[in-house]
PDB file of N, CA and C in Angstrom:
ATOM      1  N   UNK A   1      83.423 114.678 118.042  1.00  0.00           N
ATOM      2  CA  UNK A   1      82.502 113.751 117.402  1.00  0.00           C
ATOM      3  C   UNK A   1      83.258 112.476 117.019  1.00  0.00           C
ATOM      4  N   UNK A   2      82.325 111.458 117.207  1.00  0.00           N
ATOM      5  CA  UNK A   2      83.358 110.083 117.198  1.00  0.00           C
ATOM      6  C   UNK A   2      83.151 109.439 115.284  1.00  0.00           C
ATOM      7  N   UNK A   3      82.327 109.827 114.815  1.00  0.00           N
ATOM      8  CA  UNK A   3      82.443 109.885 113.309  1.00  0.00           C
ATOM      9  C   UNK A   3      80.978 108.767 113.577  1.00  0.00           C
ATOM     10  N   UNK A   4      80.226 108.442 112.567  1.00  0.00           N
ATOM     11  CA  UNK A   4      79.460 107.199 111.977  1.00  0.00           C
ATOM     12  C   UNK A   4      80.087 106.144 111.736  1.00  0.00           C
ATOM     13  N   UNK A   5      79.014 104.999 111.851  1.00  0.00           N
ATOM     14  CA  UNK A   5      79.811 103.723 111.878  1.00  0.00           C
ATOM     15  C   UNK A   5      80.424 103.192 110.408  1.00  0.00           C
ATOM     16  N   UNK A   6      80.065 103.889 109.269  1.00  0.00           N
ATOM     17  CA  UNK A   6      80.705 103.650 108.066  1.00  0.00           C
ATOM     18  C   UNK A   6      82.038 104.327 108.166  1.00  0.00           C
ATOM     19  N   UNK A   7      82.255 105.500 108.719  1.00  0.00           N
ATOM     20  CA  UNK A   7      83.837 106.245 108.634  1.00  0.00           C
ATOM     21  C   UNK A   7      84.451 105.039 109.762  1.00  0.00           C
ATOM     22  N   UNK A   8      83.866 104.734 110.320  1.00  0.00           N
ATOM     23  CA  UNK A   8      84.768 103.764 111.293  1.00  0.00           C
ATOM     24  C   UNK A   8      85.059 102.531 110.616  1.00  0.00           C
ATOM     25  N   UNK A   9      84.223 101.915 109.843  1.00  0.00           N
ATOM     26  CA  UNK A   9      84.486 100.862 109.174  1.00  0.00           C
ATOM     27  C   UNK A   9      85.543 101.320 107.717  1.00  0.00           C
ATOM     28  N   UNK A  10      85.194 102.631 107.127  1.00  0.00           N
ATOM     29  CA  UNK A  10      86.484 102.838 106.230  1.00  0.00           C
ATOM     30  C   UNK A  10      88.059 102.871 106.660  1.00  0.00           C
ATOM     31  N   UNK A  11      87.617 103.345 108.146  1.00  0.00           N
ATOM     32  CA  UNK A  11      89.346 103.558 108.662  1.00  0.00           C
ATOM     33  C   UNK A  11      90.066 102.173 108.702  1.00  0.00           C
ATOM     34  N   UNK A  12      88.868 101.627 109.088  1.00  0.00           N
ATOM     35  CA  UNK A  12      89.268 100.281 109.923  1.00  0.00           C
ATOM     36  C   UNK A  12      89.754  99.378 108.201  1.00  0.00           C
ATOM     37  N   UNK A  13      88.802  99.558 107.526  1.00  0.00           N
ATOM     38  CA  UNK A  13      89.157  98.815 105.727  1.00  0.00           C
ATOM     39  C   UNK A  13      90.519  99.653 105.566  1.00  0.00           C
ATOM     40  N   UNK A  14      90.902 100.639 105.329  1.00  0.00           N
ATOM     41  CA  UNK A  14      92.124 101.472 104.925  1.00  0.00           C
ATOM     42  C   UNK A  14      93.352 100.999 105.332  1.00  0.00           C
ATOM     43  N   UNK A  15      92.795 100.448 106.812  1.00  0.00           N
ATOM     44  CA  UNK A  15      94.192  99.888 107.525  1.00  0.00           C
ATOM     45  C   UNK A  15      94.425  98.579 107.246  1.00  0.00           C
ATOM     46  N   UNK A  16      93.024  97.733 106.820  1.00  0.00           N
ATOM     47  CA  UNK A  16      93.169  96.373 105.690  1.00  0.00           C
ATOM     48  C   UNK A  16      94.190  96.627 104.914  1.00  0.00           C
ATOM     49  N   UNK A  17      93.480  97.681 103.773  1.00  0.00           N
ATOM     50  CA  UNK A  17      94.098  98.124 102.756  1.00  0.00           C
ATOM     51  C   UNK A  17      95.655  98.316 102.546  1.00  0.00           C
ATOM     52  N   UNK A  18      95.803  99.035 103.533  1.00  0.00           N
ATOM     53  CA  UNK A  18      97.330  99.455 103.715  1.00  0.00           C
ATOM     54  C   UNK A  18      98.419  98.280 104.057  1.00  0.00           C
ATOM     55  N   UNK A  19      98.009  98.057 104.520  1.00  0.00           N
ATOM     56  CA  UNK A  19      98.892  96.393 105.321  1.00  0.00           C
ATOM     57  C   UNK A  19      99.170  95.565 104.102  1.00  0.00           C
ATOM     58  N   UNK A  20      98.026  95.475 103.493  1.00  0.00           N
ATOM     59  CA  UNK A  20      97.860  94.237 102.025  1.00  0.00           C
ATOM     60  C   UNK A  20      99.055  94.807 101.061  1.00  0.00           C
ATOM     61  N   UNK A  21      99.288  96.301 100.956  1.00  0.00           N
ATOM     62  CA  UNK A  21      99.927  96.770 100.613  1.00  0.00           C
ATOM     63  C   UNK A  21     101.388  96.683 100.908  1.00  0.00           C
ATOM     64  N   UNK A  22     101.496  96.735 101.868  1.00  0.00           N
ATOM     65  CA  UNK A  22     103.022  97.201 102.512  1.00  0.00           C
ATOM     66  C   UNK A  22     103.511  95.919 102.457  1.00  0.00           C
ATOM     67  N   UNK A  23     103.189  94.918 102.519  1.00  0.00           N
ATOM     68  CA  UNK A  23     102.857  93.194 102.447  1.00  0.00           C
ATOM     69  C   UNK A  23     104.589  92.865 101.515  1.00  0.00           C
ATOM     70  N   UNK A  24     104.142  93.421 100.435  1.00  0.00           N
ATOM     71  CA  UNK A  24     105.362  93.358  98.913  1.00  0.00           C
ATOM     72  C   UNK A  24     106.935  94.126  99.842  1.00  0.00           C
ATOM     73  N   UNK A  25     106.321  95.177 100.270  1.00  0.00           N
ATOM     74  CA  UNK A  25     107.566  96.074 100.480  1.00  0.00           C
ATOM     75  C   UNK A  25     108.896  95.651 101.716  1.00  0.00           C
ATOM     76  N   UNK A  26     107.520  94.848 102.506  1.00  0.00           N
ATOM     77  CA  UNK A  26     107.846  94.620 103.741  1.00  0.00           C
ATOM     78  C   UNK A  26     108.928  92.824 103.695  1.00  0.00           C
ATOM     79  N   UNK A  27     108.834  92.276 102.565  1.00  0.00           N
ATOM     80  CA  UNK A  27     109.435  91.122 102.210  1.00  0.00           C
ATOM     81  C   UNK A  27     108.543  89.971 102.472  1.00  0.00           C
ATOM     82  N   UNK A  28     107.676  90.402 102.736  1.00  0.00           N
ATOM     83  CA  UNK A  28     106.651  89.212 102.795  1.00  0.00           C
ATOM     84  C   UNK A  28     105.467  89.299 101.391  1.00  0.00           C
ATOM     85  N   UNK A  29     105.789  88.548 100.265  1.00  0.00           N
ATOM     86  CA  UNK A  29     105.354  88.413  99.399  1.00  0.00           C
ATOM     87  C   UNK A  29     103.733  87.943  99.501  1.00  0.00           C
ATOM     88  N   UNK A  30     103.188  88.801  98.465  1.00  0.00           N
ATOM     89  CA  UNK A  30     101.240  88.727  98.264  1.00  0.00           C
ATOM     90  C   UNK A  30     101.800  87.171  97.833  1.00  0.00           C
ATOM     91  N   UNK A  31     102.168  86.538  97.347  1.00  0.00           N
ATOM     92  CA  UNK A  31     102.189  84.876  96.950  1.00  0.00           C
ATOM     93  C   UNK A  31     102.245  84.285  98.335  1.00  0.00           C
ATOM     94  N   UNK A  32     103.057  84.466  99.401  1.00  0.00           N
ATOM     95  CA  UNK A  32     103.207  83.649 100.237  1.00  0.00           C
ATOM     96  C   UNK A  32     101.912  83.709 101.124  1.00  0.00           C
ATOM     97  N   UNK A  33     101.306  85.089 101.299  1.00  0.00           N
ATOM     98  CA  UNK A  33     100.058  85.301 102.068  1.00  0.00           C
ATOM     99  C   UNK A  33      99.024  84.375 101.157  1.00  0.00           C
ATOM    100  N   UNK A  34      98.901  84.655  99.987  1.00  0.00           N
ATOM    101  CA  UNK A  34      97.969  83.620  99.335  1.00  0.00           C
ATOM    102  C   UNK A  34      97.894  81.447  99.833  1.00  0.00           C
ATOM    103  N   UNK A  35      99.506  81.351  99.598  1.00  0.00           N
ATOM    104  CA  UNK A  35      99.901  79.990  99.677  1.00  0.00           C
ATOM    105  C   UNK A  35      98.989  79.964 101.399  1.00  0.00           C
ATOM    106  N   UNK A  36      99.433  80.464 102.565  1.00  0.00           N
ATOM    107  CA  UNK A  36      99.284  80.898 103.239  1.00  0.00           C
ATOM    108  C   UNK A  36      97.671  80.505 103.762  1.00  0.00           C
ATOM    109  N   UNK A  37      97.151  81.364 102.985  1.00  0.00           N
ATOM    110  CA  UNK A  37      95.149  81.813 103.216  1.00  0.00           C
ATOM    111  C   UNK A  37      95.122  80.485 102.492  1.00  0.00           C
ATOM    112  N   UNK A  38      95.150  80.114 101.617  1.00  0.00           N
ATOM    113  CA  UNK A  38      94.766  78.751 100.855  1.00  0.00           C
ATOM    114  C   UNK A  38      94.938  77.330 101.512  1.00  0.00           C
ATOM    115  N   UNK A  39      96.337  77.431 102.532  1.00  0.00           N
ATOM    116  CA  UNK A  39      96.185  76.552 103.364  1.00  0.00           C
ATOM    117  C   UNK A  39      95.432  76.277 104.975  1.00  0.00           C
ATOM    118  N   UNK A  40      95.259  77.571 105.614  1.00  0.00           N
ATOM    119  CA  UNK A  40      94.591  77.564 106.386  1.00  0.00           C
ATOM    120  C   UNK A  40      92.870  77.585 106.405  1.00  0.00           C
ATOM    121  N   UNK A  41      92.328  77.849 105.080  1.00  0.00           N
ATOM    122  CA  UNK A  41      91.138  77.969 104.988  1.00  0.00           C
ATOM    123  C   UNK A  41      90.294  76.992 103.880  1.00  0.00           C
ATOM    124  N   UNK A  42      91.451  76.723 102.936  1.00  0.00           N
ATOM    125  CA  UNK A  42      91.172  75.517 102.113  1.00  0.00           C
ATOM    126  C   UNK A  42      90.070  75.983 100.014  1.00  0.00           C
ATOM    127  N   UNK A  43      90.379  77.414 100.710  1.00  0.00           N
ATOM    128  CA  UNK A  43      89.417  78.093  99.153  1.00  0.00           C
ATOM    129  C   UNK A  43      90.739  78.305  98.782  1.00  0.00           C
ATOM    130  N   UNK A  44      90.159  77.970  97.218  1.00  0.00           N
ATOM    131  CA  UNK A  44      91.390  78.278  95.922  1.00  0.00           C
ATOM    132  C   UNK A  44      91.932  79.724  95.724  1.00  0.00           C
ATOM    133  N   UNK A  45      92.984  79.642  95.175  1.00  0.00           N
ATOM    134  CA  UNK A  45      93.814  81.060  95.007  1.00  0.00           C
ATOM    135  C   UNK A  45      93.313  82.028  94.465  1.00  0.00           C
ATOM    136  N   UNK A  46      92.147  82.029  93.561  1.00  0.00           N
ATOM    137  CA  UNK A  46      91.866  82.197  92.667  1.00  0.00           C
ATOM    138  C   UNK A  46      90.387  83.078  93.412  1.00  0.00           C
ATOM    139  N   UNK A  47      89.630  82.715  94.475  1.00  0.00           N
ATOM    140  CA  UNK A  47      89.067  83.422  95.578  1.00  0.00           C
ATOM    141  C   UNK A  47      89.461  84.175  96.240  1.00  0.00           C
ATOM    142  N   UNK A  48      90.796  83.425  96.594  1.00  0.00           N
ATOM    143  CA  UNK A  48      91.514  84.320  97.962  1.00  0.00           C
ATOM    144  C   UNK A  48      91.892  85.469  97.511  1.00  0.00           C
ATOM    145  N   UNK A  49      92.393  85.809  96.155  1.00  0.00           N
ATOM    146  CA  UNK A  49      93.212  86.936  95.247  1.00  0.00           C
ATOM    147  C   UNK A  49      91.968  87.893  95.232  1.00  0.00           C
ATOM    148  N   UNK A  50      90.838  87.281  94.554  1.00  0.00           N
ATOM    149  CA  UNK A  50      89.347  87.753  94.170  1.00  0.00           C
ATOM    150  C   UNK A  50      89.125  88.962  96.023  1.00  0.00           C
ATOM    151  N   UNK A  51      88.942  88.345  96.882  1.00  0.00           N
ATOM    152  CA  UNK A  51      88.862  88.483  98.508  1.00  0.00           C
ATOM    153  C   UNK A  51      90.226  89.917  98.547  1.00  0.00           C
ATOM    154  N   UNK A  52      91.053  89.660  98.590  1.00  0.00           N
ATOM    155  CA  UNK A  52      92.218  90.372  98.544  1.00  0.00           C
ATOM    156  C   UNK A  52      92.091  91.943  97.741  1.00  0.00           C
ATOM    157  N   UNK A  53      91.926  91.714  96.321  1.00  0.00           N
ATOM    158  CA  UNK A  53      91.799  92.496  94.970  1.00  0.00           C
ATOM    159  C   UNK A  53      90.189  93.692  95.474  1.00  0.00           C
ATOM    160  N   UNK A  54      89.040  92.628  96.443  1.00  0.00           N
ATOM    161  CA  UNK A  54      87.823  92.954  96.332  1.00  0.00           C
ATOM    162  C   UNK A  54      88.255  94.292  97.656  1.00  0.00           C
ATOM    163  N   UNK A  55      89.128  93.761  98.781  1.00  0.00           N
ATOM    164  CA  UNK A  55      89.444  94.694  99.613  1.00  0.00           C
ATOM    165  C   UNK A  55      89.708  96.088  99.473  1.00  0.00           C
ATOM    166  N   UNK A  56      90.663  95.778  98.595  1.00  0.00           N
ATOM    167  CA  UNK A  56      91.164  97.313  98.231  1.00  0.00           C
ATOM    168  C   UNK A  56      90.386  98.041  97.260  1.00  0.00           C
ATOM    169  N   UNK A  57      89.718  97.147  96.603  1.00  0.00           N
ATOM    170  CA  UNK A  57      88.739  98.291  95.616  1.00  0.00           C
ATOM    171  C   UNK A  57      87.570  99.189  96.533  1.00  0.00           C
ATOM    172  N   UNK A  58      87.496  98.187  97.547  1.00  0.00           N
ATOM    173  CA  UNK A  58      85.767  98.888  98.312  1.00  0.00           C
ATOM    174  C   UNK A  58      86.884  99.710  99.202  1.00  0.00           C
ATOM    175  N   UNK A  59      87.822  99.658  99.503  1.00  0.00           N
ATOM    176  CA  UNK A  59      88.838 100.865 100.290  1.00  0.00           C
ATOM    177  C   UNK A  59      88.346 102.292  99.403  1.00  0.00           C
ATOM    178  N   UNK A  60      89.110 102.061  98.357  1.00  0.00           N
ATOM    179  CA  UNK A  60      88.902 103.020  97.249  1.00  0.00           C
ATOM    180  C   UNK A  60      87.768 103.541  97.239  1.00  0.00           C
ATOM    181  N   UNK A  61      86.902 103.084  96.593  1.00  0.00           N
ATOM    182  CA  UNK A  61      85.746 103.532  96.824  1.00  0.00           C
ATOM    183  C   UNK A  61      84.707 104.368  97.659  1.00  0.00           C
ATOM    184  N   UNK A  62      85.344 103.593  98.799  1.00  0.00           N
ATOM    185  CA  UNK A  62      84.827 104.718 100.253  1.00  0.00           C
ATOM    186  C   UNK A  62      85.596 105.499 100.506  1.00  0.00           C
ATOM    187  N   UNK A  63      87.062 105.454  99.983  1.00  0.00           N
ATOM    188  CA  UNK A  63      87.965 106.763 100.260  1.00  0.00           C
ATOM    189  C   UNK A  63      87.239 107.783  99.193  1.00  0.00           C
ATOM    190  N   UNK A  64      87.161 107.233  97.983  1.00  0.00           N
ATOM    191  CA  UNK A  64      86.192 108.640  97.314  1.00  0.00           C
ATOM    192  C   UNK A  64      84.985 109.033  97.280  1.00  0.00           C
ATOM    193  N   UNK A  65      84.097 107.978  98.212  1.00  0.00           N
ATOM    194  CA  UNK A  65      82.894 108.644  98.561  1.00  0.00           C
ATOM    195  C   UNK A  65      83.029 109.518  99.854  1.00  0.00           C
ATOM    196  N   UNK A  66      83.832 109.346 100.433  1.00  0.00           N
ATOM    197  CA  UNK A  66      84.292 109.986 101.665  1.00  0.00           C
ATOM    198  C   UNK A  66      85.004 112.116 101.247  1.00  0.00           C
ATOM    199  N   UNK A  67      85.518 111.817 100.082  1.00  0.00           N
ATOM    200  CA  UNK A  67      86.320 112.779 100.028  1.00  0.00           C
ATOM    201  C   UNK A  67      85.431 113.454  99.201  1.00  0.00           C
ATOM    202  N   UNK A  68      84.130 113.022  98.261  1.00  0.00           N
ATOM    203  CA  UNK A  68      83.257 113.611  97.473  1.00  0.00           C
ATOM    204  C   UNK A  68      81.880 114.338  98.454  1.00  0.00           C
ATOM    205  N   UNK A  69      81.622 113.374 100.000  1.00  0.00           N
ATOM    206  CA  UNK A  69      81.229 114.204 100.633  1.00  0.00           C
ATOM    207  C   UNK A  69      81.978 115.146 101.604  1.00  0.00           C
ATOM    208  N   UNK A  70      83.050 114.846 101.613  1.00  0.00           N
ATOM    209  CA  UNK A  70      83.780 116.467 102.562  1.00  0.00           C
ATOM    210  C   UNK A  70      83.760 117.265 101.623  1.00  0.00           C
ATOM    211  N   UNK A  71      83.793 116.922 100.424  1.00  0.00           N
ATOM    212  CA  UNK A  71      84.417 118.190  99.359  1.00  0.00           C
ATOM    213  C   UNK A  71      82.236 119.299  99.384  1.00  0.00           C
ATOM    214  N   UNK A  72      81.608 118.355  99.382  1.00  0.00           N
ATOM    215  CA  UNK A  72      80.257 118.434  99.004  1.00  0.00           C
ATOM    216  C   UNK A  72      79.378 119.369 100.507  1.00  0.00           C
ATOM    217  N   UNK A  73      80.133 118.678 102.036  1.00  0.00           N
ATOM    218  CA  UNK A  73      80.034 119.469 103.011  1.00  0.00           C
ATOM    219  C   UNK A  73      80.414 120.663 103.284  1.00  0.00           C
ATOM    220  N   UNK A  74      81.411 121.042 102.663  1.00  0.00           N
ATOM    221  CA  UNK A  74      82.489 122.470 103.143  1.00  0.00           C
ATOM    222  C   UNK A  74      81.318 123.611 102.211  1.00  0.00           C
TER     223      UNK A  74
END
């Protein structure tokens, strides 16, 4: 089974998620991606962070609506 198009869109957000993450670890600083998005697109930091911050929460979110219905399927 190839999953529904929301599990496809969570995987696909997770791997947003994850990247945004690894971002710090990886030596490429969340400031420079901001400086970055702010110059190529021209919205304030203050959006772009908002955009960024908004990513990973709806990650979250569908990771625990995801895991509240496997737990709810079994």
């Amino acid at each position: 089974m190839e999953g529904s198009i929301a599990e496809k869109i969570a995987v696909e957000l997770e791997k947003i998620s994850k990247a945004l993450e690894n971002i710090p670890t990886q030596g490429f600083m969340r400031q420079l991606l901001i400086i970055y998005l702010k110059e190529r697109t021209g919205l304030g930091k203050g959006k772009i962070e908002a955009v960024l911050d908004g990513i990973a929460e709806f990650t979250k979110e569908l990771q625990k609506e995801f895991q509240t219905g496997e737990v709810q399927n079994r």
